[in-house]
Protein backbone atom coordinates (compact mmCIF):
# COMPACT_ATOMS: atom_id res chain seq x y z
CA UNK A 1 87.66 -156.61 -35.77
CA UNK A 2 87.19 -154.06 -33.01
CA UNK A 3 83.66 -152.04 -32.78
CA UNK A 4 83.19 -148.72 -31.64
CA UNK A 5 81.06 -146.88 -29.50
CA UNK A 6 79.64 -143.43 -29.60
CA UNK A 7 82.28 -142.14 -27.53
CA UNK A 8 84.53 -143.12 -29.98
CA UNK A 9 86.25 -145.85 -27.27
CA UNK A 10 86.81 -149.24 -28.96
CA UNK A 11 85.73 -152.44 -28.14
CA UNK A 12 86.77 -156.21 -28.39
CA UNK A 13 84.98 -158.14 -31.20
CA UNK A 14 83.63 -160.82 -28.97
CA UNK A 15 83.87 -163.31 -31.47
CA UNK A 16 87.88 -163.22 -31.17
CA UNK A 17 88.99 -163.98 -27.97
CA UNK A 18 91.72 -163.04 -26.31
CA UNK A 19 94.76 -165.71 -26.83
CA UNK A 20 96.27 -165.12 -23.77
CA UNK A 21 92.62 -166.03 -22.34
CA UNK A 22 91.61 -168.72 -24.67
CA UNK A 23 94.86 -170.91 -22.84
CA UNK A 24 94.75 -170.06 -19.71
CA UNK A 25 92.58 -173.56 -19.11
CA UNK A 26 95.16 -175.36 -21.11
CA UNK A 27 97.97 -174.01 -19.82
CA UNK A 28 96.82 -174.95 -16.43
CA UNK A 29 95.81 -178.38 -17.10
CA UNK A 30 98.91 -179.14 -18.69
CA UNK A 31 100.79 -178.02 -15.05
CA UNK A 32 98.41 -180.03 -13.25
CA UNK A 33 99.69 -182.79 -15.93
CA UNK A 34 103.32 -181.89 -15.60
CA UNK A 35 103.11 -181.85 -11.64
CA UNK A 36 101.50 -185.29 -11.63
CA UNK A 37 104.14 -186.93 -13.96
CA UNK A 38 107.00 -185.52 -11.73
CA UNK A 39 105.09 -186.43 -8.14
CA UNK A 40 105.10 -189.88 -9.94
CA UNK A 41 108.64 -189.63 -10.74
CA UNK A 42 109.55 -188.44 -7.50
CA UNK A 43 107.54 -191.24 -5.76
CA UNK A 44 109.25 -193.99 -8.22
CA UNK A 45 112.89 -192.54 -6.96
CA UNK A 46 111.46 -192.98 -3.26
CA UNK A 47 110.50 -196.18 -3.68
CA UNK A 48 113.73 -197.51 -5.55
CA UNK A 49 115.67 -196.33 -2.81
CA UNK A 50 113.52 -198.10 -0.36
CA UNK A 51 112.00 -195.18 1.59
CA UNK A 52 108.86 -195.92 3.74
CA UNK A 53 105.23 -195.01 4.24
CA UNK A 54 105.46 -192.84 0.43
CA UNK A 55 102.18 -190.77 1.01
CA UNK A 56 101.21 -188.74 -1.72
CA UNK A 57 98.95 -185.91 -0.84
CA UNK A 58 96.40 -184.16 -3.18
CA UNK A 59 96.86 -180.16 -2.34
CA UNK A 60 94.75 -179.10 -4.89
CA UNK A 61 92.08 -176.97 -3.27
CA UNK A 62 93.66 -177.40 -0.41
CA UNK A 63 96.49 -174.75 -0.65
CA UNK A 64 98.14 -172.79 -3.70
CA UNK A 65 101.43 -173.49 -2.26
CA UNK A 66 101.36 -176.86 -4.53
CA UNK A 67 99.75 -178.83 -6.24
CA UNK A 68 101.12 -182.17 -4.30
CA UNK A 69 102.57 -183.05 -1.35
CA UNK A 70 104.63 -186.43 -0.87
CA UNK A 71 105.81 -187.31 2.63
CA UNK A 72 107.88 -190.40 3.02
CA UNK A 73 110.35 -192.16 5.98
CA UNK A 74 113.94 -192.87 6.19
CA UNK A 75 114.97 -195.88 8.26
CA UNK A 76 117.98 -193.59 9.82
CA UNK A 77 119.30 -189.95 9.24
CA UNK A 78 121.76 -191.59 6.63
CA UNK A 79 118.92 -192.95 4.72
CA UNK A 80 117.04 -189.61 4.96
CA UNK A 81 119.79 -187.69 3.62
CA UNK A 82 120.25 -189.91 0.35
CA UNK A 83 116.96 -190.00 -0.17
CA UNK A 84 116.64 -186.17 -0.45
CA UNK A 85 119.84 -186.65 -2.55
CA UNK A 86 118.61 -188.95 -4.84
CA UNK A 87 114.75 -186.81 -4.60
CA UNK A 88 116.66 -183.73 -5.45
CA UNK A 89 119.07 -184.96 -8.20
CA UNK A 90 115.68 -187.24 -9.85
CA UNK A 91 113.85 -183.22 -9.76
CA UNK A 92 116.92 -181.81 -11.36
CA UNK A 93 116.72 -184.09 -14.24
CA UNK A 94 113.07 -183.90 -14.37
CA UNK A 95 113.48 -180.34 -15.59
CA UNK A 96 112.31 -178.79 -12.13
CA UNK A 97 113.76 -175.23 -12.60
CA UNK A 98 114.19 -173.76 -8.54
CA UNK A 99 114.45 -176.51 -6.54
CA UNK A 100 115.48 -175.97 -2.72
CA UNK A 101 116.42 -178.06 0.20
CA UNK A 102 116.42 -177.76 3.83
CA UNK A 103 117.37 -179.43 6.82
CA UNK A 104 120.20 -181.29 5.02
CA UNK A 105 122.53 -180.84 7.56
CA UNK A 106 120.69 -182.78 10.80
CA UNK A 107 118.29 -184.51 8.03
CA UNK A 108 115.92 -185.38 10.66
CA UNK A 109 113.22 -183.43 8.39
CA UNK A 110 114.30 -182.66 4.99
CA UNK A 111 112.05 -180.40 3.22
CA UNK A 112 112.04 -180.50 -0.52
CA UNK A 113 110.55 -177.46 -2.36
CA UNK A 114 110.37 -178.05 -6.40
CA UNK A 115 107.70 -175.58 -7.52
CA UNK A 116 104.58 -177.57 -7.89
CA UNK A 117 105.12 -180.37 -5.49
CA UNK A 118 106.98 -180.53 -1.78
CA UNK A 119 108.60 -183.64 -0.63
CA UNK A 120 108.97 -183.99 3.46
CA UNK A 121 111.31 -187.22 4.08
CA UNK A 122 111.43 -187.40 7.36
CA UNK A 123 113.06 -190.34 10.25
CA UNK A 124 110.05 -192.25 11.38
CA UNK A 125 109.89 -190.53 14.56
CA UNK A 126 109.79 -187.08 13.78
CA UNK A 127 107.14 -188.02 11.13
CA UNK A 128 104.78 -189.23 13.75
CA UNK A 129 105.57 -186.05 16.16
CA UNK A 130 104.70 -183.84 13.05
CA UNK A 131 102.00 -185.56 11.45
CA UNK A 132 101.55 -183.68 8.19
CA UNK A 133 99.29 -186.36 6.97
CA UNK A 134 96.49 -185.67 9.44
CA UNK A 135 97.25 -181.46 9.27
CA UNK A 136 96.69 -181.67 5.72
CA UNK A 137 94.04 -184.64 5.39
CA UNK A 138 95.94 -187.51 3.71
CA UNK A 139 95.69 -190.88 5.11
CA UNK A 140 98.35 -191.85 7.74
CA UNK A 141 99.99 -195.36 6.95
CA UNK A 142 99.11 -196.41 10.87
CA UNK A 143 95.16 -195.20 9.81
CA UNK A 144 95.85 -197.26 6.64
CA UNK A 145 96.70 -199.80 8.36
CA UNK A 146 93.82 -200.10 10.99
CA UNK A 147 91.03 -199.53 8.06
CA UNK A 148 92.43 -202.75 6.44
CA UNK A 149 92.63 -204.40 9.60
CA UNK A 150 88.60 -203.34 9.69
CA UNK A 151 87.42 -203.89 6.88
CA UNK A 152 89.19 -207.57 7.21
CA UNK A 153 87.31 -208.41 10.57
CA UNK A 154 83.72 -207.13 9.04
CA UNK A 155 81.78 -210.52 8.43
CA UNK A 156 80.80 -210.75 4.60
């Protein structure tokens, strides 16, 4: 029930809240929720179709581009364009509505844009010219690497 004021404007009961309100904290969890379960598919088709270095990078707070950011190798430009085949066929299936792809054609750098999460599969090479990893703070597999190497050599 609505009150009234003097002026004879209304106002909201604040005991019922507004619907469209009340779930927008659901509504946004549950795209975190579905962005996770398709970076995890997406990851999954990578790995099957033995792609290297599968970084997945948290973009949460980061950027409101997307939520998550995977970046992955091909072994050759061959590999790199199946994989985006296979990445954008997998998103497809998923239920990913707009789903674009660029840099098919030379697939040096394919670019992956599904809403929610972006998917760079790049040839090994280019990767490390790029380096998306360190411009948007995930761990590069070569920085991977030398922590384990590290943390092996520290004496217990």
């Amino acid at each position: 029930m609505s009150g009234q004021s003097l002026s004879g404007q209304s106002h909201p009961d604040p005991s019922q809240a507004d619907a469209s309100q009340a779930g927008q904290p659901q509504a946004a969890a549950a795209s975190s929720h579905a962005s996770a379960e398709l970076a995890r598919a997406i990851a999954a088709q990578l790995e099957d179709d033995k792609a290297e270095d599968i970084l997945e990078i948290d973009l949460a707070g980061k950027s409101s581009m997307a939520d998550t950011m995977i970046v992955a190798s091909g072994r050759s430009q061959r590999h790199v364009s199946a994989l985006a085949d296979h990445v954008a066929r997998k998103l497809k299936n998923e239920g990913a509505q707009s789903v674009r792809v660029e840099g098919l054609p030379n697939a040096d750098w394919v670019l992956i844009d599904a809403g929610d999460v972006i998917v760079h599969i790049f040839r090994p090479e280019v990767r490390q010219f790029y380096n998306l990893e360190r411009i948007w703070g995930g761990e590069t597999p070569a920085s991977a690497q030398a922590a384990n190497v590290q943390a092996m050599d520290r004496p217990s």
